[in-house]
ModelCIF file with pLDDT and N, C-alpha, C, O atoms, coordinates in Angstrom:
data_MODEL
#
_entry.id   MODEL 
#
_entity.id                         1 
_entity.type                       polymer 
_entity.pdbx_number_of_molecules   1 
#
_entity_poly.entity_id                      1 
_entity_poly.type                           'polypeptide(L)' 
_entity_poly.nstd_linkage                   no 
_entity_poly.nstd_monomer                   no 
_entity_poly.pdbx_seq_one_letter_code       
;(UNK)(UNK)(UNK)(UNK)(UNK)(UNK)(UNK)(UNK)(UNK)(UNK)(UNK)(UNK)(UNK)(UNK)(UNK)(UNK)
(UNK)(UNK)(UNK)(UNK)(UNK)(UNK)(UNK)(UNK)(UNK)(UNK)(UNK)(UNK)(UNK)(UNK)(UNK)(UNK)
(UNK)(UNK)(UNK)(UNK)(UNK)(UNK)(UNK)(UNK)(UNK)(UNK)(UNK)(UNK)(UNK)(UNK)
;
_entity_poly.pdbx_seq_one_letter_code_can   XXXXXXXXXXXXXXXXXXXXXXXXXXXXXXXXXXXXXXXXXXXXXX 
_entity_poly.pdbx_strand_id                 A 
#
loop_
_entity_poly_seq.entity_id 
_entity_poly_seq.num 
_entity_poly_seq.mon_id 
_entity_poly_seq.hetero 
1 1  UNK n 
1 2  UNK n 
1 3  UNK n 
1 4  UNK n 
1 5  UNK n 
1 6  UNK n 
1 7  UNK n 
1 8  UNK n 
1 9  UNK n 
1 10 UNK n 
1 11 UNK n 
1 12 UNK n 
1 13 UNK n 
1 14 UNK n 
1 15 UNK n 
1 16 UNK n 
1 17 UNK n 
1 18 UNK n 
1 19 UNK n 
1 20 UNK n 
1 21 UNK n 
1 22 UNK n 
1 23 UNK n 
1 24 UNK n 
1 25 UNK n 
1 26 UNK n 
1 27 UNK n 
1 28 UNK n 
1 29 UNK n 
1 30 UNK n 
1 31 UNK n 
1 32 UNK n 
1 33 UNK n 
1 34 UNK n 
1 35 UNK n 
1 36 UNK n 
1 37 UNK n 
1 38 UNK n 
1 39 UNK n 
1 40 UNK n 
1 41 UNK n 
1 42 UNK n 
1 43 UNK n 
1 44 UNK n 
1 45 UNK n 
1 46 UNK n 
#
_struct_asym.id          A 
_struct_asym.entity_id   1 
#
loop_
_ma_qa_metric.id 
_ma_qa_metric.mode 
_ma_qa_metric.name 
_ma_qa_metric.software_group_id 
_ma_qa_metric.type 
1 global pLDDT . pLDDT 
2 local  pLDDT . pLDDT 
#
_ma_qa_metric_global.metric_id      1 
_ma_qa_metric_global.metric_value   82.70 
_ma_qa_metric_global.model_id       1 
_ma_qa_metric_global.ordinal_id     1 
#
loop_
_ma_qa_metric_local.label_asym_id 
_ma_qa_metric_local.label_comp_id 
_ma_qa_metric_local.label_seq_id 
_ma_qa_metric_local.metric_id 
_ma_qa_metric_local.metric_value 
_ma_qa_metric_local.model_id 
_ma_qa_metric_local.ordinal_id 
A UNK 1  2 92.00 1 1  
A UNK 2  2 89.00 1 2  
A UNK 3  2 87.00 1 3  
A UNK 4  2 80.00 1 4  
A UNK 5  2 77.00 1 5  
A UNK 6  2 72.00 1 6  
A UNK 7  2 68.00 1 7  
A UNK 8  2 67.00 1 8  
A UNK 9  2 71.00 1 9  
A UNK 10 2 73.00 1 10 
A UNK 11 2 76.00 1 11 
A UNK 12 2 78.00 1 12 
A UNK 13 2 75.00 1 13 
A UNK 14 2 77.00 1 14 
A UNK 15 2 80.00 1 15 
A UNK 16 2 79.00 1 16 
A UNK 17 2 79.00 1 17 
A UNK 18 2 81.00 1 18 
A UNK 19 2 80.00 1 19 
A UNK 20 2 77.00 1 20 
A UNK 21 2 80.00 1 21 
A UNK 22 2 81.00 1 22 
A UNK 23 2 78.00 1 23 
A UNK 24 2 78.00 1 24 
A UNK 25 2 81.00 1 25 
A UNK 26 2 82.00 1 26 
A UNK 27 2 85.00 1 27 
A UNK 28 2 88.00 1 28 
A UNK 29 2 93.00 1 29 
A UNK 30 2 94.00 1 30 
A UNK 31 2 95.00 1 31 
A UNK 32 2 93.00 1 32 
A UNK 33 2 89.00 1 33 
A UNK 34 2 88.00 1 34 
A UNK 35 2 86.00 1 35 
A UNK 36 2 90.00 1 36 
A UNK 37 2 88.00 1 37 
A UNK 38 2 89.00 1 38 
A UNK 39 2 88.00 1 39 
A UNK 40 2 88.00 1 40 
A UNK 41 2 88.00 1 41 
A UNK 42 2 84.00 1 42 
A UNK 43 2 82.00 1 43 
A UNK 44 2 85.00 1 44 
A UNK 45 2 86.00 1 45 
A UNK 46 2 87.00 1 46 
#
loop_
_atom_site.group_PDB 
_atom_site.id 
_atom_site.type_symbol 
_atom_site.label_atom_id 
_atom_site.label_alt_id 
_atom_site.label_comp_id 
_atom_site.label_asym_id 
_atom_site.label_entity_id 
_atom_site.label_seq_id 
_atom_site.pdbx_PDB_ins_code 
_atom_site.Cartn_x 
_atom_site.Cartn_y 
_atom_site.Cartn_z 
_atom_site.occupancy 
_atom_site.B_iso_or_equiv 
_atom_site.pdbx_formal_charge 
_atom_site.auth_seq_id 
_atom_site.auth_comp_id 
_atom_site.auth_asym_id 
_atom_site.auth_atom_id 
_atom_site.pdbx_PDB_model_num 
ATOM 1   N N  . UNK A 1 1  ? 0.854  -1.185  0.000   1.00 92.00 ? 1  UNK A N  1 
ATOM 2   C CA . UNK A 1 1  ? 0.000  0.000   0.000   1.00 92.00 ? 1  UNK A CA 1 
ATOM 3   C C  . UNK A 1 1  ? 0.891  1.237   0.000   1.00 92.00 ? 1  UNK A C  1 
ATOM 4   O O  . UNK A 1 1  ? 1.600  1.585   0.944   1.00 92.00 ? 1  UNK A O  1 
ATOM 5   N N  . UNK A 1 2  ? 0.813  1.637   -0.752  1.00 89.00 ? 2  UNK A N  1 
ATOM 6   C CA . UNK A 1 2  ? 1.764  3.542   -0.557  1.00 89.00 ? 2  UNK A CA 1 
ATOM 7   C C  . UNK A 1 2  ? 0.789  4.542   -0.526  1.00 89.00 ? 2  UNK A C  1 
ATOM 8   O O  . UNK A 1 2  ? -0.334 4.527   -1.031  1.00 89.00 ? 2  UNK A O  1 
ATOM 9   N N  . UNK A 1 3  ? 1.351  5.423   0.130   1.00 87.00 ? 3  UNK A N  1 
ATOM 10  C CA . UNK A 1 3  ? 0.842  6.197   0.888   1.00 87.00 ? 3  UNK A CA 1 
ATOM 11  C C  . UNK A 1 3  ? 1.320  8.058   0.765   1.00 87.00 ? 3  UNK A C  1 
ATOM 12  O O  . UNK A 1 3  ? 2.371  8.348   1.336   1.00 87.00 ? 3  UNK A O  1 
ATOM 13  N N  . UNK A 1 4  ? 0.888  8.712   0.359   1.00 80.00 ? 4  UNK A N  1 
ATOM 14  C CA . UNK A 1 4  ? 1.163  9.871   -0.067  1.00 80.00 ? 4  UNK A CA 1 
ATOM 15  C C  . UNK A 1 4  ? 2.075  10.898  1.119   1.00 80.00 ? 4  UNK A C  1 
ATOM 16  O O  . UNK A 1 4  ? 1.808  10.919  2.320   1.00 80.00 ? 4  UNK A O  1 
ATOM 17  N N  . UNK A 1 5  ? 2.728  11.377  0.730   1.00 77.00 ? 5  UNK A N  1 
ATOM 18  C CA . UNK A 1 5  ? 3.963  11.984  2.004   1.00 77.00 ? 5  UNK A CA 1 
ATOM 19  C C  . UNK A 1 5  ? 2.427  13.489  2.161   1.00 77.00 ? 5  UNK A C  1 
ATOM 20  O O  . UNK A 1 5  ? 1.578  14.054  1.471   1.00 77.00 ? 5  UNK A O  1 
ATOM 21  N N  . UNK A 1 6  ? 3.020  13.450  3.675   1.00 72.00 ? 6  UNK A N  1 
ATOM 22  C CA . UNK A 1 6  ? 2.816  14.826  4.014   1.00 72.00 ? 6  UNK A CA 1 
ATOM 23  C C  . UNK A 1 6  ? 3.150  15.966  3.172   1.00 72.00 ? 6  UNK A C  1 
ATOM 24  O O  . UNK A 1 6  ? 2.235  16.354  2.447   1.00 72.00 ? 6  UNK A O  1 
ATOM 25  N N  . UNK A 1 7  ? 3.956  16.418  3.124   1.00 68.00 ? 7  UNK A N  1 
ATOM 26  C CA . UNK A 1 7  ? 4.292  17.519  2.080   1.00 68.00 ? 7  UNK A CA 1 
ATOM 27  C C  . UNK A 1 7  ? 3.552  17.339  0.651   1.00 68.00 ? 7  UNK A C  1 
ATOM 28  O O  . UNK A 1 7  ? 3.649  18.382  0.004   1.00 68.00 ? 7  UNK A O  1 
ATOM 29  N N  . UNK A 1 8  ? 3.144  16.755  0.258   1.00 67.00 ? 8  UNK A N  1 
ATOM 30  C CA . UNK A 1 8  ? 2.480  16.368  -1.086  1.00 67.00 ? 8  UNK A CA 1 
ATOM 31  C C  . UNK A 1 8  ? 0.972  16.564  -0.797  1.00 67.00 ? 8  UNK A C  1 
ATOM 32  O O  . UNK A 1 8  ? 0.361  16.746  -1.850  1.00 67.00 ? 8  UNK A O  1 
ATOM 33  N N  . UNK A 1 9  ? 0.261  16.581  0.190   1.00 71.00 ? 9  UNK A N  1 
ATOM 34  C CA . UNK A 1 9  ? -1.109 16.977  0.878   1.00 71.00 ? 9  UNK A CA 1 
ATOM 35  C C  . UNK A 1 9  ? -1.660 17.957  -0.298  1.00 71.00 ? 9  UNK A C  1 
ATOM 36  O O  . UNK A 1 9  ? -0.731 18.244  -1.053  1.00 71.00 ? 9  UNK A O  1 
ATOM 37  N N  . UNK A 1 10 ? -2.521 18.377  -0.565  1.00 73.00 ? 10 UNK A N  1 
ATOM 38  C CA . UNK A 1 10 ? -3.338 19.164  -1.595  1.00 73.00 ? 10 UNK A CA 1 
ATOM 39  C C  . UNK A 1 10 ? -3.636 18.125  -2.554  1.00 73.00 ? 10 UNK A C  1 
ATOM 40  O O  . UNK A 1 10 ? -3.267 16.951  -2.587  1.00 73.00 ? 10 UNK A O  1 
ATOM 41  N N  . UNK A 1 11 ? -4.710 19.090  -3.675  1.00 76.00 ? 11 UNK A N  1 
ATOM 42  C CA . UNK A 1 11 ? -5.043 18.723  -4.609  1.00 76.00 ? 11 UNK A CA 1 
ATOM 43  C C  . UNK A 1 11 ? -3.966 18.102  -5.760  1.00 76.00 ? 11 UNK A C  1 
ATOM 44  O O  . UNK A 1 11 ? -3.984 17.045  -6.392  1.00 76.00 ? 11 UNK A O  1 
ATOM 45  N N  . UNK A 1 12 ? -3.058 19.195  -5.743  1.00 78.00 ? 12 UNK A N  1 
ATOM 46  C CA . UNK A 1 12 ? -2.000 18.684  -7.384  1.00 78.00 ? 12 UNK A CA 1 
ATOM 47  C C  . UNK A 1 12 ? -1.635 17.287  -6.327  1.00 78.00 ? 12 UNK A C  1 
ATOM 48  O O  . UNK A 1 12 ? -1.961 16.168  -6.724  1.00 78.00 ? 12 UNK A O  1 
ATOM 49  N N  . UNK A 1 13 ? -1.163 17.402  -5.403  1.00 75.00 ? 13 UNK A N  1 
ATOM 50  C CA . UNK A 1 13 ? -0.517 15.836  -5.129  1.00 75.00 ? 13 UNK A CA 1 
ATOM 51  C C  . UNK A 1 13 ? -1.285 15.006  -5.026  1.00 75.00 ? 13 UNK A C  1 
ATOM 52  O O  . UNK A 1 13 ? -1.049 14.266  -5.981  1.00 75.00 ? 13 UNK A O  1 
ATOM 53  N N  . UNK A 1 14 ? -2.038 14.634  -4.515  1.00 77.00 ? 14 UNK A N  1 
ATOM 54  C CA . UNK A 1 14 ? -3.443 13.711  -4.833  1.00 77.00 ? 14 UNK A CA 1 
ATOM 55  C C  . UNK A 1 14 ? -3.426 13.355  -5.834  1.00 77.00 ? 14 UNK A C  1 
ATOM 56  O O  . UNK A 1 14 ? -3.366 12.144  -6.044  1.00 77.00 ? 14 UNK A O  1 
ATOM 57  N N  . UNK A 1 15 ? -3.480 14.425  -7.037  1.00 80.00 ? 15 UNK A N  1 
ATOM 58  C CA . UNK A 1 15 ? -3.823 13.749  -8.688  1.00 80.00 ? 15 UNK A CA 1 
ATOM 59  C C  . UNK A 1 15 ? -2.927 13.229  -8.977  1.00 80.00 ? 15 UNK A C  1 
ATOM 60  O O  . UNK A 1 15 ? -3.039 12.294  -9.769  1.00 80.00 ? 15 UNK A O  1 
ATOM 61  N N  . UNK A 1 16 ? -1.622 13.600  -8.464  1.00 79.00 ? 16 UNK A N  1 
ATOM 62  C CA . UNK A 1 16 ? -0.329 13.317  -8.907  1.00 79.00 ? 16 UNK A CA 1 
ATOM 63  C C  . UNK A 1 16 ? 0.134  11.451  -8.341  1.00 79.00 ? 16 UNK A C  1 
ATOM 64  O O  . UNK A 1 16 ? 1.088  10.827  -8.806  1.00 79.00 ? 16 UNK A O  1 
ATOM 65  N N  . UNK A 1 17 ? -0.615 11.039  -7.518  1.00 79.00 ? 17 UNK A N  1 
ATOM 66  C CA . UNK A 1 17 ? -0.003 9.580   -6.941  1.00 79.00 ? 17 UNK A CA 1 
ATOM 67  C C  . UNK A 1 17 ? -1.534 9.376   -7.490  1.00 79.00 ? 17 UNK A C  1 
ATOM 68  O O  . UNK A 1 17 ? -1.352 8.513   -8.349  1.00 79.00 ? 17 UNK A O  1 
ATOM 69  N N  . UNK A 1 18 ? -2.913 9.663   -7.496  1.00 81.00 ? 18 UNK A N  1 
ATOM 70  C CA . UNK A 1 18 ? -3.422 8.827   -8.424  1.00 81.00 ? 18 UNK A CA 1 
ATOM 71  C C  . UNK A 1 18 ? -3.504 8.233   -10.249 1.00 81.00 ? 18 UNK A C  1 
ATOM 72  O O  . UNK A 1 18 ? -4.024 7.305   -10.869 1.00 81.00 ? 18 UNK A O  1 
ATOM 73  N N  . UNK A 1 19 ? -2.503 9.619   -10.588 1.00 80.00 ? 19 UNK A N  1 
ATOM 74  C CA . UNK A 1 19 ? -2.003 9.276   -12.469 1.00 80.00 ? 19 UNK A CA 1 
ATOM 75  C C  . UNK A 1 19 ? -0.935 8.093   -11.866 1.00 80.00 ? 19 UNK A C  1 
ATOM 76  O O  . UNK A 1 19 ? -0.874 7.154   -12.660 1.00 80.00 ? 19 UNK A O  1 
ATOM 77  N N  . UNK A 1 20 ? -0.340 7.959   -11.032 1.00 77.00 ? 20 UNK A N  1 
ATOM 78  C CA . UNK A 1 20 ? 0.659  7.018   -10.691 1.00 77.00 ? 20 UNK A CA 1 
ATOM 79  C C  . UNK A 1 20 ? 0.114  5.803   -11.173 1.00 77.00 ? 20 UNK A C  1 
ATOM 80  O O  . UNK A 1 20 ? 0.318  5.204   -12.229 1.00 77.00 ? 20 UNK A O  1 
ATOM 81  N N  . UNK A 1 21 ? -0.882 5.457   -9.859  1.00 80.00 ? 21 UNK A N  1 
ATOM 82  C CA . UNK A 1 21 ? -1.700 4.466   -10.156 1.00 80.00 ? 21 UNK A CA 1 
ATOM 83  C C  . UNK A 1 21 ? -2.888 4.061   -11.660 1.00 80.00 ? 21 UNK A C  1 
ATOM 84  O O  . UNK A 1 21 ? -3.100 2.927   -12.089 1.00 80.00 ? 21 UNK A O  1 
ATOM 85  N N  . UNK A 1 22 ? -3.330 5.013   -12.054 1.00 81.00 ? 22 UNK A N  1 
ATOM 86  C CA . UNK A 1 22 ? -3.397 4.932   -13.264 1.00 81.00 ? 22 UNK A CA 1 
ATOM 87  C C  . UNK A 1 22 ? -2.333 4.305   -14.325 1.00 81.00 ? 22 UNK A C  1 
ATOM 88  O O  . UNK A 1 22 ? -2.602 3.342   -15.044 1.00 81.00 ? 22 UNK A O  1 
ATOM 89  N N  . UNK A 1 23 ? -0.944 5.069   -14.319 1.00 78.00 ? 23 UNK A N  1 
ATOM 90  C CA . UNK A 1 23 ? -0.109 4.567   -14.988 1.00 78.00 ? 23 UNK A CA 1 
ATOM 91  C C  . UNK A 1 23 ? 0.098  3.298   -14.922 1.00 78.00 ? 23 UNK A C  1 
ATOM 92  O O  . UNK A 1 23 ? -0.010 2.664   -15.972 1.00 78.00 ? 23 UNK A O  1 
ATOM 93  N N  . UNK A 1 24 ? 0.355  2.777   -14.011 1.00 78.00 ? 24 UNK A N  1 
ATOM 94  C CA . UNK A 1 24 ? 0.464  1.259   -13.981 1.00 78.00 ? 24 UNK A CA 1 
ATOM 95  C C  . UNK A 1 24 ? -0.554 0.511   -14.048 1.00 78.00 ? 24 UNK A C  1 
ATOM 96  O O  . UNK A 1 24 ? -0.285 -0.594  -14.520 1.00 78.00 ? 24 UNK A O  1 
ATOM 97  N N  . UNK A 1 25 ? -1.912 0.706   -13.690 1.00 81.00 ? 25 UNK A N  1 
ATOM 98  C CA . UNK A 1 25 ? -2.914 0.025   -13.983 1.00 81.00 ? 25 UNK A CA 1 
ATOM 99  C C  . UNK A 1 25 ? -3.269 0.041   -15.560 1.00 81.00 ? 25 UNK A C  1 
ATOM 100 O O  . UNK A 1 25 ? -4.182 -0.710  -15.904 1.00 81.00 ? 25 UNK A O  1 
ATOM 101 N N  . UNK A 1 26 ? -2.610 0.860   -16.595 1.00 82.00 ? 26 UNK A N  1 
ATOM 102 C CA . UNK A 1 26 ? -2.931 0.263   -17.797 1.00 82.00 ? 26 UNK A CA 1 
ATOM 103 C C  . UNK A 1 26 ? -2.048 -0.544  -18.136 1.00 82.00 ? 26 UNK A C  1 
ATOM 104 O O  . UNK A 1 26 ? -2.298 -0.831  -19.307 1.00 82.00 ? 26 UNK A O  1 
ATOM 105 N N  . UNK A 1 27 ? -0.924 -1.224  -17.713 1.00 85.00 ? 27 UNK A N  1 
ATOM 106 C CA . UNK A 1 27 ? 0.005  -1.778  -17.949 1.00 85.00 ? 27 UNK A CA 1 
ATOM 107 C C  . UNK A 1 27 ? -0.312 -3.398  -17.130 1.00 85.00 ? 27 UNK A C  1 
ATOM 108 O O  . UNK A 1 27 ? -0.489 -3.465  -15.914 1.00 85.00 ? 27 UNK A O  1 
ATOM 109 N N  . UNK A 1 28 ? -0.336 -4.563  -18.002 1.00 88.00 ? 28 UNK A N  1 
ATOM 110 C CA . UNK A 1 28 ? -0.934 -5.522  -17.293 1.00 88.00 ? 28 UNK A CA 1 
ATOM 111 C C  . UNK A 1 28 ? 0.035  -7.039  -18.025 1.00 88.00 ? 28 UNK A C  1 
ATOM 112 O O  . UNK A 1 28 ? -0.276 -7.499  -19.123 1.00 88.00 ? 28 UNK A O  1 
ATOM 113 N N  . UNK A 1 29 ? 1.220  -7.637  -17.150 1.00 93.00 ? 29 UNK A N  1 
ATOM 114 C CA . UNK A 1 29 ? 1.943  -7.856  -17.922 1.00 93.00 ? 29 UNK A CA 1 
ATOM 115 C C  . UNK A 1 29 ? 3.050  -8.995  -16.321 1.00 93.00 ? 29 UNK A C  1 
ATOM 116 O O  . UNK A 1 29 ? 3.257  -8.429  -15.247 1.00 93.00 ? 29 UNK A O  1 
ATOM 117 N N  . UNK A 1 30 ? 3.407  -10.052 -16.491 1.00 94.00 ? 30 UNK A N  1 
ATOM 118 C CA . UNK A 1 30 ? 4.335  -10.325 -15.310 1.00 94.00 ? 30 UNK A CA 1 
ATOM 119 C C  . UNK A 1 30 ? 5.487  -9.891  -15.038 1.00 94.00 ? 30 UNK A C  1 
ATOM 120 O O  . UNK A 1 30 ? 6.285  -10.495 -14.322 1.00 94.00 ? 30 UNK A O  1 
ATOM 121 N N  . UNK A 1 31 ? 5.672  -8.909  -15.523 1.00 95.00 ? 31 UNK A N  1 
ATOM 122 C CA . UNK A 1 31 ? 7.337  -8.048  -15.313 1.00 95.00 ? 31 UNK A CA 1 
ATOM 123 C C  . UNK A 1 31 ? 7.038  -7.051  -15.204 1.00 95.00 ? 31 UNK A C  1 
ATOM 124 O O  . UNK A 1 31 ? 7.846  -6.148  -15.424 1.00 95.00 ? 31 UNK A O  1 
ATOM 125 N N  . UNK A 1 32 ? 5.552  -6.754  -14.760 1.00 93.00 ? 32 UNK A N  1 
ATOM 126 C CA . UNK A 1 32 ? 5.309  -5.400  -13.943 1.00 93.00 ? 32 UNK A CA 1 
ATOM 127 C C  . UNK A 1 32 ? 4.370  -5.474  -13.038 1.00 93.00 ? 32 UNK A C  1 
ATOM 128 O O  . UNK A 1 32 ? 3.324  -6.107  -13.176 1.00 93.00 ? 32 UNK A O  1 
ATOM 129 N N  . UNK A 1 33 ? 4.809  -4.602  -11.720 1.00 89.00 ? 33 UNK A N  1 
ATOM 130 C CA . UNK A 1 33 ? 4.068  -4.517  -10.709 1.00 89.00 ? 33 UNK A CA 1 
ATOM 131 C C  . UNK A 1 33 ? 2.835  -4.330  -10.920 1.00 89.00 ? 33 UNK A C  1 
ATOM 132 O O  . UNK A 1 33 ? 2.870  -3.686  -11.969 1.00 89.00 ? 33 UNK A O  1 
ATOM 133 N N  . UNK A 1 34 ? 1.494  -4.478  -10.581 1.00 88.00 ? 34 UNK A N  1 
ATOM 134 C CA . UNK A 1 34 ? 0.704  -5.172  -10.671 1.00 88.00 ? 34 UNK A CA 1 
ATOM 135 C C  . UNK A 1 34 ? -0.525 -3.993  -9.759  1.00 88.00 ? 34 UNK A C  1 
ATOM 136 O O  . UNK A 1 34 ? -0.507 -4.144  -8.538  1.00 88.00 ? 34 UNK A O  1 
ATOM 137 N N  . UNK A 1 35 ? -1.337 -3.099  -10.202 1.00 86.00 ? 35 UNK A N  1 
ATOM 138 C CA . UNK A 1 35 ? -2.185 -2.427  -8.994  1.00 86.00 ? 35 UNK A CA 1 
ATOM 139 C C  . UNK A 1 35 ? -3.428 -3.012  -9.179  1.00 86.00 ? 35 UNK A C  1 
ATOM 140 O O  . UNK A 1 35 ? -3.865 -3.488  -10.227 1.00 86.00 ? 35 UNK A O  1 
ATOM 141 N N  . UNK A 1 36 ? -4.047 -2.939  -7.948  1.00 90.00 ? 36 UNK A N  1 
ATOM 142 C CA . UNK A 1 36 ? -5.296 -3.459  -7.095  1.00 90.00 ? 36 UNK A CA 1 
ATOM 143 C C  . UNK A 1 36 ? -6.111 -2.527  -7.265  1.00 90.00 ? 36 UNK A C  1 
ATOM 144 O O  . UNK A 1 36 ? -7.029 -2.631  -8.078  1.00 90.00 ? 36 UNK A O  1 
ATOM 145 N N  . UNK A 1 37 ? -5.939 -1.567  -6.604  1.00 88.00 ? 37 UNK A N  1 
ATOM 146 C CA . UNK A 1 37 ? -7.260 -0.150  -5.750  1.00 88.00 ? 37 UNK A CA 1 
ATOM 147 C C  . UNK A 1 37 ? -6.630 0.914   -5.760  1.00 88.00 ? 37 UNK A C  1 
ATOM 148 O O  . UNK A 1 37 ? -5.440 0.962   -5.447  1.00 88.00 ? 37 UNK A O  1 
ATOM 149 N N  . UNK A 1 38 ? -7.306 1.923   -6.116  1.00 89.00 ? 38 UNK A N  1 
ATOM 150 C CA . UNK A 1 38 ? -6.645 3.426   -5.662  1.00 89.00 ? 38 UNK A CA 1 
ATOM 151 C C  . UNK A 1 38 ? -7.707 4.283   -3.958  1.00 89.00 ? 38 UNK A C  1 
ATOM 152 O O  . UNK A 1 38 ? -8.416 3.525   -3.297  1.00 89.00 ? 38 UNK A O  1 
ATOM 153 N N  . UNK A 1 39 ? -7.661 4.916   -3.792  1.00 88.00 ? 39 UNK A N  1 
ATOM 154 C CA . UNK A 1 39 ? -8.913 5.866   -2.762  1.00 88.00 ? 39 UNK A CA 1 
ATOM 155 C C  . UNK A 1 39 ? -8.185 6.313   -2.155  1.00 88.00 ? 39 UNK A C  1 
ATOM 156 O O  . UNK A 1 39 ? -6.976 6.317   -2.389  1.00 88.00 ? 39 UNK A O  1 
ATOM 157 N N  . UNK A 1 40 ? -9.100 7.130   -0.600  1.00 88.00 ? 40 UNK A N  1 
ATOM 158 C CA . UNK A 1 40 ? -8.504 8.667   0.006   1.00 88.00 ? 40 UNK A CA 1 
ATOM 159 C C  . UNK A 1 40 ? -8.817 7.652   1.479   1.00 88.00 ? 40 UNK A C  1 
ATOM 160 O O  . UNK A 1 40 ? -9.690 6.796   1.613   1.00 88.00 ? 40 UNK A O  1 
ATOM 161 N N  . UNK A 1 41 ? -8.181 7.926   2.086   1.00 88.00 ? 41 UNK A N  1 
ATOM 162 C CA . UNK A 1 41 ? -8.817 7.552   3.549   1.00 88.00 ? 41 UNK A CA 1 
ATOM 163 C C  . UNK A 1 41 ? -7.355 8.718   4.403   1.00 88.00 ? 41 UNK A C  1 
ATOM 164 O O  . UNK A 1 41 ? -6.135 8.806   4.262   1.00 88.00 ? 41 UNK A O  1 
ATOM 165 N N  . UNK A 1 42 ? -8.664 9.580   5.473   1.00 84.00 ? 42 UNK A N  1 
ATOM 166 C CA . UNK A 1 42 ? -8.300 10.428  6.221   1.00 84.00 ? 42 UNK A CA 1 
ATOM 167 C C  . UNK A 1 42 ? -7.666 11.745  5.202   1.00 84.00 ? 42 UNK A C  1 
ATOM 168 O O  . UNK A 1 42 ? -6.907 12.434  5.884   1.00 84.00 ? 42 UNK A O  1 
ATOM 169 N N  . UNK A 1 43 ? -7.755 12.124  4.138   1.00 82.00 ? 43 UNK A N  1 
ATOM 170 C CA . UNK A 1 43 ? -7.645 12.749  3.615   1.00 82.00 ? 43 UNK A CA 1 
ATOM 171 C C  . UNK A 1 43 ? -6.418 13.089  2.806   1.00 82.00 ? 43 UNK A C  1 
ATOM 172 O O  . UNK A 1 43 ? -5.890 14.061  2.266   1.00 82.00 ? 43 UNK A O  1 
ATOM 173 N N  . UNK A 1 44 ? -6.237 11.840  2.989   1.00 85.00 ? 44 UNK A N  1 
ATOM 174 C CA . UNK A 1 44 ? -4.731 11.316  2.163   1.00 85.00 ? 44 UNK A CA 1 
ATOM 175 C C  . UNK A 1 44 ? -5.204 10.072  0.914   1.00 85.00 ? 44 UNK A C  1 
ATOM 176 O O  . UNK A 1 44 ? -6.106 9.240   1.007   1.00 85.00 ? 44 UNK A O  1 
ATOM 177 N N  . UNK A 1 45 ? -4.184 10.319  -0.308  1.00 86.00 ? 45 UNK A N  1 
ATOM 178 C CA . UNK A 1 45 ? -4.126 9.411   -1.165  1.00 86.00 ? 45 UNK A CA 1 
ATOM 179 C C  . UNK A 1 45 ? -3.504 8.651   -1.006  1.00 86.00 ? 45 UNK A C  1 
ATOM 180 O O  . UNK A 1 45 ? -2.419 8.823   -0.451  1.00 86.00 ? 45 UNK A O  1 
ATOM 181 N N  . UNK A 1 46 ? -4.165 6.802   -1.668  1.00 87.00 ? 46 UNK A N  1 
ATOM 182 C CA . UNK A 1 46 ? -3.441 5.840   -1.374  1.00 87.00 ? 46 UNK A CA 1 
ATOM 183 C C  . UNK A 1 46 ? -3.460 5.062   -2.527  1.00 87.00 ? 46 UNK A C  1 
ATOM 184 O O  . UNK A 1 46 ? -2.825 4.008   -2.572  1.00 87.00 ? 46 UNK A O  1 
#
């Protein structure tokens, strides 16, 4: 699970670790890490 740093808190960082997860979720392949779920809990991105 990763977890968005403090300093990154706001909006641009939020979008910014969920294109993350985006990025790799179009990528679907055994020589790449592999995402599950994206969401917010406590007002942090995960």
């Amino acid at each position: 699970l990763k977890v968005l740093h403090d300093e990154l808190l706001g909006r641009a960082g939020q979008e910014r670790l969920r294109d993350e997860a985006r990025a790799i979720a179009r990528v679907q392949h055994p020589n790449v890490v592999a995402v599950f779920d994206v969401g917010e809990h406590g007002g942090r991105t995960y």
